[in-house]
C-alpha atoms as a PDB file:
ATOM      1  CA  UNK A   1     -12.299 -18.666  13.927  1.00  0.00           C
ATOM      2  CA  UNK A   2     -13.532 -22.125  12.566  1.00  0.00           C
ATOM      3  CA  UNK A   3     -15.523 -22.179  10.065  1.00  0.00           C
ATOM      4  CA  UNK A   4     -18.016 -23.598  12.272  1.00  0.00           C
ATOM      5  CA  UNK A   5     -17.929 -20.840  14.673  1.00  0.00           C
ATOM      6  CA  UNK A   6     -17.911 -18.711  11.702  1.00  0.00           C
ATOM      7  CA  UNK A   7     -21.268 -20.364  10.491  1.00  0.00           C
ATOM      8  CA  UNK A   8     -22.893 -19.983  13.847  1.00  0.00           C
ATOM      9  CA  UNK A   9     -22.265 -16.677  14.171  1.00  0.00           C
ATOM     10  CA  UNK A  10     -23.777 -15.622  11.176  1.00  0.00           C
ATOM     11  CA  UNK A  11     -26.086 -17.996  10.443  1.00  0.00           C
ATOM     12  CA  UNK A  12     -25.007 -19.704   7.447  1.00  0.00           C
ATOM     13  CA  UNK A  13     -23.549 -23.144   6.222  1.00  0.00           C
ATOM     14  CA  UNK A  14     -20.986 -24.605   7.699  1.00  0.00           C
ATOM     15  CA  UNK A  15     -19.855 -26.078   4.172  1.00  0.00           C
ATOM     16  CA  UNK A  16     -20.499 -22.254   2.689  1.00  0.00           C
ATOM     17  CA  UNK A  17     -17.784 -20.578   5.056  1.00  0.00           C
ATOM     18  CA  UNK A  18     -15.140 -23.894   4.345  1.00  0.00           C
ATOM     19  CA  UNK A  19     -15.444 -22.966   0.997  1.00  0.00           C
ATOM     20  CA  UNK A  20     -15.541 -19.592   1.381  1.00  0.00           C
ATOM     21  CA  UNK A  21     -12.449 -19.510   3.496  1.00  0.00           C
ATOM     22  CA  UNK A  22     -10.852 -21.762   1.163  1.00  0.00           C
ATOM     23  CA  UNK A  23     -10.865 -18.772  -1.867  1.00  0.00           C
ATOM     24  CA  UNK A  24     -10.051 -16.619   0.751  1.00  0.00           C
ATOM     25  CA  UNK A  25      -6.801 -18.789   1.277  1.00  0.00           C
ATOM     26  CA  UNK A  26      -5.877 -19.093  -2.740  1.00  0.00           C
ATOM     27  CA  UNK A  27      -6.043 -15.239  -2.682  1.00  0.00           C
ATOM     28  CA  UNK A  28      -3.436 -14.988   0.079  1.00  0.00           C
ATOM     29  CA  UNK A  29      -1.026 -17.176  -1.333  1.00  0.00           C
ATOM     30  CA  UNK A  30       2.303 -15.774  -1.248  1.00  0.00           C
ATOM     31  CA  UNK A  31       3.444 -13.522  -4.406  1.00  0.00           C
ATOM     32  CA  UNK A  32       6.664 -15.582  -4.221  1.00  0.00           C
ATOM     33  CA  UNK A  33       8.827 -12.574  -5.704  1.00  0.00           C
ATOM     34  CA  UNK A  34      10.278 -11.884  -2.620  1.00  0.00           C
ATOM     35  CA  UNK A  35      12.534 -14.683  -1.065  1.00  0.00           C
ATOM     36  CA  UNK A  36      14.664 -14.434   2.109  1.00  0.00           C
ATOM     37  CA  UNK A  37      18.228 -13.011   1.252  1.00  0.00           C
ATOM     38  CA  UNK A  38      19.600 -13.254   4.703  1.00  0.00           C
ATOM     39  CA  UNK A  39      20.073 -16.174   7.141  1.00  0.00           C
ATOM     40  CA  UNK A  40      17.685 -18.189   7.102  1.00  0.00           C
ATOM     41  CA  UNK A  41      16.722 -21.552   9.399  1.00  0.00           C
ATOM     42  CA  UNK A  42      15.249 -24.340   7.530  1.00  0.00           C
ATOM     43  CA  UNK A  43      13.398 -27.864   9.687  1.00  0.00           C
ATOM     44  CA  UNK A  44      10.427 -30.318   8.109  1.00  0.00           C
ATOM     45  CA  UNK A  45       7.941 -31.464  10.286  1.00  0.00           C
ATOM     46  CA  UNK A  46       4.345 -33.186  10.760  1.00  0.00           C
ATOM     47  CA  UNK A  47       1.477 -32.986  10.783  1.00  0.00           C
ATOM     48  CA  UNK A  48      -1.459 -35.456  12.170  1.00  0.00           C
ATOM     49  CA  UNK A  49      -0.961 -39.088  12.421  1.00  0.00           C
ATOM     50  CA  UNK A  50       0.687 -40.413  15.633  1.00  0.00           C
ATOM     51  CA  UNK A  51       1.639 -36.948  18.240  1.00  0.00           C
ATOM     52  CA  UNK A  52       4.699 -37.861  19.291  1.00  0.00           C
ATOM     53  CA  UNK A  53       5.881 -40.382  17.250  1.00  0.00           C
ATOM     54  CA  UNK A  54       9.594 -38.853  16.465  1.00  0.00           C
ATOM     55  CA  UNK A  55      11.469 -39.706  13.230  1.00  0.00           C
ATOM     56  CA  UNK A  56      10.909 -38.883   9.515  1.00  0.00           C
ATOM     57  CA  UNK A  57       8.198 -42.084   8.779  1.00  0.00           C
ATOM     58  CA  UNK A  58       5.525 -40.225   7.645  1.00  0.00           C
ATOM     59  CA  UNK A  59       2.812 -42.870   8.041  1.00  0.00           C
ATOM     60  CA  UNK A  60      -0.560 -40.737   7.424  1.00  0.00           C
ATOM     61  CA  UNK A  61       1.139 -37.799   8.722  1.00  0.00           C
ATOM     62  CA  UNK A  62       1.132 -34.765   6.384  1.00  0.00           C
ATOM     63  CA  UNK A  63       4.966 -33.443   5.900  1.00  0.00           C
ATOM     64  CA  UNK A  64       5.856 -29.995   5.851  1.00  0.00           C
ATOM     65  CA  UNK A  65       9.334 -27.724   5.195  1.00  0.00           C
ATOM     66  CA  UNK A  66       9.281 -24.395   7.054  1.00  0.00           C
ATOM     67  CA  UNK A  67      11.755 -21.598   6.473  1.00  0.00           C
ATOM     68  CA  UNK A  68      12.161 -18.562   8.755  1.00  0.00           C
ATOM     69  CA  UNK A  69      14.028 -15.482   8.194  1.00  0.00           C
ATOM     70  CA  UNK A  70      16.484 -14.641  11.196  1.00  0.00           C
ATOM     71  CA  UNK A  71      17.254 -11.198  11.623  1.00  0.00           C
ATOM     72  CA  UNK A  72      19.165  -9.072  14.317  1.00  0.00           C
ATOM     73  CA  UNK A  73      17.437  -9.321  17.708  1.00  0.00           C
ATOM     74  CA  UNK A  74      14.727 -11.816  16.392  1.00  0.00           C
ATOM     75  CA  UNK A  75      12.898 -13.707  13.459  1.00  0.00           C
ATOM     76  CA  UNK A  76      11.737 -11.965   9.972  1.00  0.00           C
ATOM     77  CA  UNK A  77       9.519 -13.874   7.745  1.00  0.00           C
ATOM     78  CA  UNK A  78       8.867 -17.947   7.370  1.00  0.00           C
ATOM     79  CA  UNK A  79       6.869 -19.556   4.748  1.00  0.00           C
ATOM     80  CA  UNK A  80       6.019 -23.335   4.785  1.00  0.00           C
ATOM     81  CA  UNK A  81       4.851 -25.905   1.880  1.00  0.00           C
ATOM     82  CA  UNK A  82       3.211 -29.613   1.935  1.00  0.00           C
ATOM     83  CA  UNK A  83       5.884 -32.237   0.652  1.00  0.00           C
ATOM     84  CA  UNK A  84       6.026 -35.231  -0.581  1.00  0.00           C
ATOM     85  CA  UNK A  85       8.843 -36.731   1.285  1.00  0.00           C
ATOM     86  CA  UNK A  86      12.092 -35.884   3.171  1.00  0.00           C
ATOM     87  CA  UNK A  87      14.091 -35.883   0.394  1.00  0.00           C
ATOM     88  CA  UNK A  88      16.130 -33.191  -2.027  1.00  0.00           C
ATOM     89  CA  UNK A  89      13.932 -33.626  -4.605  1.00  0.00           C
ATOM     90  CA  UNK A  90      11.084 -32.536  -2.238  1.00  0.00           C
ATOM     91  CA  UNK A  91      13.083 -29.935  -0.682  1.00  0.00           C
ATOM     92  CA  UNK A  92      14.263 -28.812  -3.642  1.00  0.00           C
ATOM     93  CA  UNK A  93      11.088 -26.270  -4.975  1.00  0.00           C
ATOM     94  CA  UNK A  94      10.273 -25.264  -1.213  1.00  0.00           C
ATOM     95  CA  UNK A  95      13.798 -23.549  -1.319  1.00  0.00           C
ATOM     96  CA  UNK A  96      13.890 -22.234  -4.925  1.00  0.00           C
ATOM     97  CA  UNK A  97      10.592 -20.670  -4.037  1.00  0.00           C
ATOM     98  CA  UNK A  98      10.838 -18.821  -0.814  1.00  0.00           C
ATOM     99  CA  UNK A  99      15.087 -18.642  -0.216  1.00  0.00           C
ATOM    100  CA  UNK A 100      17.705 -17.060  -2.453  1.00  0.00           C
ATOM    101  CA  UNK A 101      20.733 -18.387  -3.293  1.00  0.00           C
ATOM    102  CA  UNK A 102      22.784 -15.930  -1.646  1.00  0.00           C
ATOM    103  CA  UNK A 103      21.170 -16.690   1.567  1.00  0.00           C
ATOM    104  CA  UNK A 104      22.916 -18.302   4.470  1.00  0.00           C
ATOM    105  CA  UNK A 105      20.812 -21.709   4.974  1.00  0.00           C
ATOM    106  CA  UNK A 106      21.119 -23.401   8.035  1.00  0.00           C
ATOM    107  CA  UNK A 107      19.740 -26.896   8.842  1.00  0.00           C
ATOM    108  CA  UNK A 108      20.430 -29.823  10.938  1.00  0.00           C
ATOM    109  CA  UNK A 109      22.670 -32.490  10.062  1.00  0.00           C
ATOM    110  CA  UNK A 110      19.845 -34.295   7.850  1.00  0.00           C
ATOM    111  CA  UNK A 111      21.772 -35.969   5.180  1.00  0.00           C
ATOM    112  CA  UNK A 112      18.812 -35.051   2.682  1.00  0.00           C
ATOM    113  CA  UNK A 113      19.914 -31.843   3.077  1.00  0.00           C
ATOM    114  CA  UNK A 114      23.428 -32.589   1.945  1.00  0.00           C
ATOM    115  CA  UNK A 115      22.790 -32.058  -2.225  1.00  0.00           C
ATOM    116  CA  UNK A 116      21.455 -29.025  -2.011  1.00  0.00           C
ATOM    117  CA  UNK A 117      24.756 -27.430  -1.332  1.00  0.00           C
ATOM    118  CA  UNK A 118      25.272 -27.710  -5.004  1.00  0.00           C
ATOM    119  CA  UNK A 119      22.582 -25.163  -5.240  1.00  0.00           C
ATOM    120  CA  UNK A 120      23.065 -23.493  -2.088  1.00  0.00           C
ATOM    121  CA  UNK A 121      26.742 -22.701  -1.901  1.00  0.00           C
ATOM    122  CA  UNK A 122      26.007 -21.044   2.156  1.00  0.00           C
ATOM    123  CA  UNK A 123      24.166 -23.914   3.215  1.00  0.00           C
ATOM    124  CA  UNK A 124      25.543 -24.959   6.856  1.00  0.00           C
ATOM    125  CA  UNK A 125      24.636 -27.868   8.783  1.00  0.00           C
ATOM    126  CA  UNK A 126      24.982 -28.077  12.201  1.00  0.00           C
ATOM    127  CA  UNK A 127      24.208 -30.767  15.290  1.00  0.00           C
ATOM    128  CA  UNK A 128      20.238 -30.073  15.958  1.00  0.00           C
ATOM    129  CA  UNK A 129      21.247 -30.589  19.922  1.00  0.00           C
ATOM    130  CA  UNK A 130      17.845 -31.792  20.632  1.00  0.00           C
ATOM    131  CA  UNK A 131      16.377 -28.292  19.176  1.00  0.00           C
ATOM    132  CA  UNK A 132      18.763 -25.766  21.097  1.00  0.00           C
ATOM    133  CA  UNK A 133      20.465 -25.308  18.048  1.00  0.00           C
ATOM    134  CA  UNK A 134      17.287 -24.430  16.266  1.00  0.00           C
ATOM    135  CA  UNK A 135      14.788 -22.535  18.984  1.00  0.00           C
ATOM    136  CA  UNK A 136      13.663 -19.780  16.621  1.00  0.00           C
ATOM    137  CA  UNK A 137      11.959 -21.929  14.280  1.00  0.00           C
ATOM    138  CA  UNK A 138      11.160 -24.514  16.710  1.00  0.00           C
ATOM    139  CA  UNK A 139       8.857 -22.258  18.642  1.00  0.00           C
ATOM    140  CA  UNK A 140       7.684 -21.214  15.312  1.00  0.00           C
ATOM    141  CA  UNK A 141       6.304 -24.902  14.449  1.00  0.00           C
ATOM    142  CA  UNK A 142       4.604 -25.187  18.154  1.00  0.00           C
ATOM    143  CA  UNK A 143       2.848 -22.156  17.757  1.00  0.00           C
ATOM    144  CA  UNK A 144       1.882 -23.161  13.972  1.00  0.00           C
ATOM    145  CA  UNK A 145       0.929 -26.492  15.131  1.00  0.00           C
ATOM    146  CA  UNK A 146      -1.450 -24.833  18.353  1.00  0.00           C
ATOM    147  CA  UNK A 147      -3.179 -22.634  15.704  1.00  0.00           C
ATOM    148  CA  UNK A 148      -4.512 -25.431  13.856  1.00  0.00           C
ATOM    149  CA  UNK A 149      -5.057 -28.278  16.609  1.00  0.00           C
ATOM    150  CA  UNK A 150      -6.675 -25.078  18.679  1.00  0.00           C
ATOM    151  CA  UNK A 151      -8.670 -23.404  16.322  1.00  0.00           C
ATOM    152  CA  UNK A 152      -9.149 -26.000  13.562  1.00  0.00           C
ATOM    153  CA  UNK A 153      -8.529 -29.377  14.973  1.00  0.00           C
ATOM    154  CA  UNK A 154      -8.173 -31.487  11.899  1.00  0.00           C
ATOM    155  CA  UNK A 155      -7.425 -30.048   8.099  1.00  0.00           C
ATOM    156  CA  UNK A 156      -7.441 -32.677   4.843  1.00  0.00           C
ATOM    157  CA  UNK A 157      -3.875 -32.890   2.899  1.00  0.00           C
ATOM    158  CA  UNK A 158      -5.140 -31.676   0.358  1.00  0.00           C
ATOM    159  CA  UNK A 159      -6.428 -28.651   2.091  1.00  0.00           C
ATOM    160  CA  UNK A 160      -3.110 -28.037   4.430  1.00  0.00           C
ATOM    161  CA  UNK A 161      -1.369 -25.774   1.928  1.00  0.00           C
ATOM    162  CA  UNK A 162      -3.990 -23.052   2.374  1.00  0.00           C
ATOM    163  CA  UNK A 163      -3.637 -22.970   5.815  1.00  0.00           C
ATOM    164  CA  UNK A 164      -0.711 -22.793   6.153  1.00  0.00           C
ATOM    165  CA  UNK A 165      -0.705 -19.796   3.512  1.00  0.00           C
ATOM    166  CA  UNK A 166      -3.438 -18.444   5.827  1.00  0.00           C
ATOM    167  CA  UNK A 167      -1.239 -18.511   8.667  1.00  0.00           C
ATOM    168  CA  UNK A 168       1.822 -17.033   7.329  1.00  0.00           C
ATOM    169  CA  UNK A 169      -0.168 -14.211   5.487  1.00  0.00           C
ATOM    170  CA  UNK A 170      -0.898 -13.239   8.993  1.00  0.00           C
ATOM    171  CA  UNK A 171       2.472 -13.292  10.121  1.00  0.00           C
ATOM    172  CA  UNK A 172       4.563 -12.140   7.674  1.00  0.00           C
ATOM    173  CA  UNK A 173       2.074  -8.895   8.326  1.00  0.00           C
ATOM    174  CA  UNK A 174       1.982  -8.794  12.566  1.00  0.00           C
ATOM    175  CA  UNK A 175       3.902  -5.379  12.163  1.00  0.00           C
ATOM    176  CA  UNK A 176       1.170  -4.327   9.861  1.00  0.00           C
ATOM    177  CA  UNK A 177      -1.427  -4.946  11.838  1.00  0.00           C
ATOM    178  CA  UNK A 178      -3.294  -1.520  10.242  1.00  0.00           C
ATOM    179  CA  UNK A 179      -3.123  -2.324   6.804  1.00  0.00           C
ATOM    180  CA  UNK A 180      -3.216  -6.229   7.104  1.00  0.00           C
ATOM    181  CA  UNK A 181      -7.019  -6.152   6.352  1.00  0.00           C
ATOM    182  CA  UNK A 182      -6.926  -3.581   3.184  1.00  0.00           C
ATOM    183  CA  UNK A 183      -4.187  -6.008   1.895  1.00  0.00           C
ATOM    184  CA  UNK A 184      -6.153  -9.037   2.164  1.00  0.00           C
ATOM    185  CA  UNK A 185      -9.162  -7.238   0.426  1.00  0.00           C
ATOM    186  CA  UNK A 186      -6.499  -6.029  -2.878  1.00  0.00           C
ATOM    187  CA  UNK A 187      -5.558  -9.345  -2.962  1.00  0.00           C
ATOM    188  CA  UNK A 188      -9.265 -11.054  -2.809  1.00  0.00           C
ATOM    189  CA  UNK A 189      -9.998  -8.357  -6.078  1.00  0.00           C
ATOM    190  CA  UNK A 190      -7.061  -8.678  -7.787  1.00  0.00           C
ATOM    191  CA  UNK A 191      -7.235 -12.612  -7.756  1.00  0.00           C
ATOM    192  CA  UNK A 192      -8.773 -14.912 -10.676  1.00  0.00           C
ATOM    193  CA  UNK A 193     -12.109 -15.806 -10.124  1.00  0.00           C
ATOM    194  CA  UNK A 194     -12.388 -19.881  -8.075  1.00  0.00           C
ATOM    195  CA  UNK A 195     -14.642 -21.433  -8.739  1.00  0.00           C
ATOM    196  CA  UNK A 196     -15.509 -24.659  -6.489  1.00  0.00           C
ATOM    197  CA  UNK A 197     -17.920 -26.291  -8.957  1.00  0.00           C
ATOM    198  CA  UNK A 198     -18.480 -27.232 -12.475  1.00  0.00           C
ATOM    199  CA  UNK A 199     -21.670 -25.652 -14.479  1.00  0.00           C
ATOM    200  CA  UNK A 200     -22.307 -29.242 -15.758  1.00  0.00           C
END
């Protein structure tokens, strides 16, 4: 829900849930002690600005790298992060963070991509063939990209990263769909106090 449906329905602020639902996000932030050991797919994309406008200009378009997990008969996890630009450098934390360097990486032929093999010794890079190559994660981006056009419509830059935290809490969990709730609640206790606002 929107925080806007969220404030109708109970009454409340619209600017109170936002915020609210911002903690909510810095809580679910992944623990980041856990990164994909297996294949893994990696694509950048955008967000906002001009839909449809193809290249890697980013304009006022918000840039993000997305990694999912392929496993045997499907996809395994995926984590995304905001980045600068499409360059190593700004690749470069996104896959220290989430993908291990035993992994298998696979990527298009991006020549940004191309110094991280120093790093990533399995790195691969292979013709994109319009997205056939890459249909896993390209369905993952579309259905990334619904959520938040559908649901949320617009989200700052500097508010991006939470959602997309948001949305990959929720996935990384959709075969824990009992315990997904109690998880998010451990988290929301465990984590350091936000606070939005100054006392002076």
């Amino acid at each position: 829900m929107s925080s806007l449906e969220l404030s109708q329905e109970f009454e409340l602020r619209q600017m109170t849930c936002w915020e609210f639902r911002w903690k909510i996000q810095q809580a679910i932030q992944s623990s980041k002690q856990h990164p994909i050991n297996r294949t893994v797919h990696v694509d950048e994309f955008f967000i906002g600005g001009e839909e449809g406008k193809r290249g890697r200009s980013k304009g006022d378009k918000k840039l993000v790298v997305v990694a999912l997990e392929i496993v045997e008969g499907g996809v395994g996890r995926a984590y995304a992060q905001c980045i600068d630009n499409a360059s190593a450098v700004s690749f470069r934390p996104s896959f220290e963070t989430y993908i291990s360097k035993d992994s298998k990486v696979i990527t298009d032929e991006w020549k940004r991509y191309i110094p991280l093999k120093k790093i990533y010794p399995n790195l691969e890079q292979i013709k994109s063939k319009n997205g056939k190559s890459f249909q896993d994660i390209h369905i993952h981006i579309m259905n990334l990209k619904g959520w938040l056009r559908g649901i949320h419509h617009h989200c700052s830059k500097e508010r991006l990263q939470g959602y997309l935290d948001e949305y990959h809490f929720r996935y990384n969990r959709r075969s824990n769909m009992d315990t997904i709730f109690d998880s998010l609640i451990k988290k929301m206790v465990l984590n350091n106090p936000i606070r939005l606002y100054s006392n002076n």
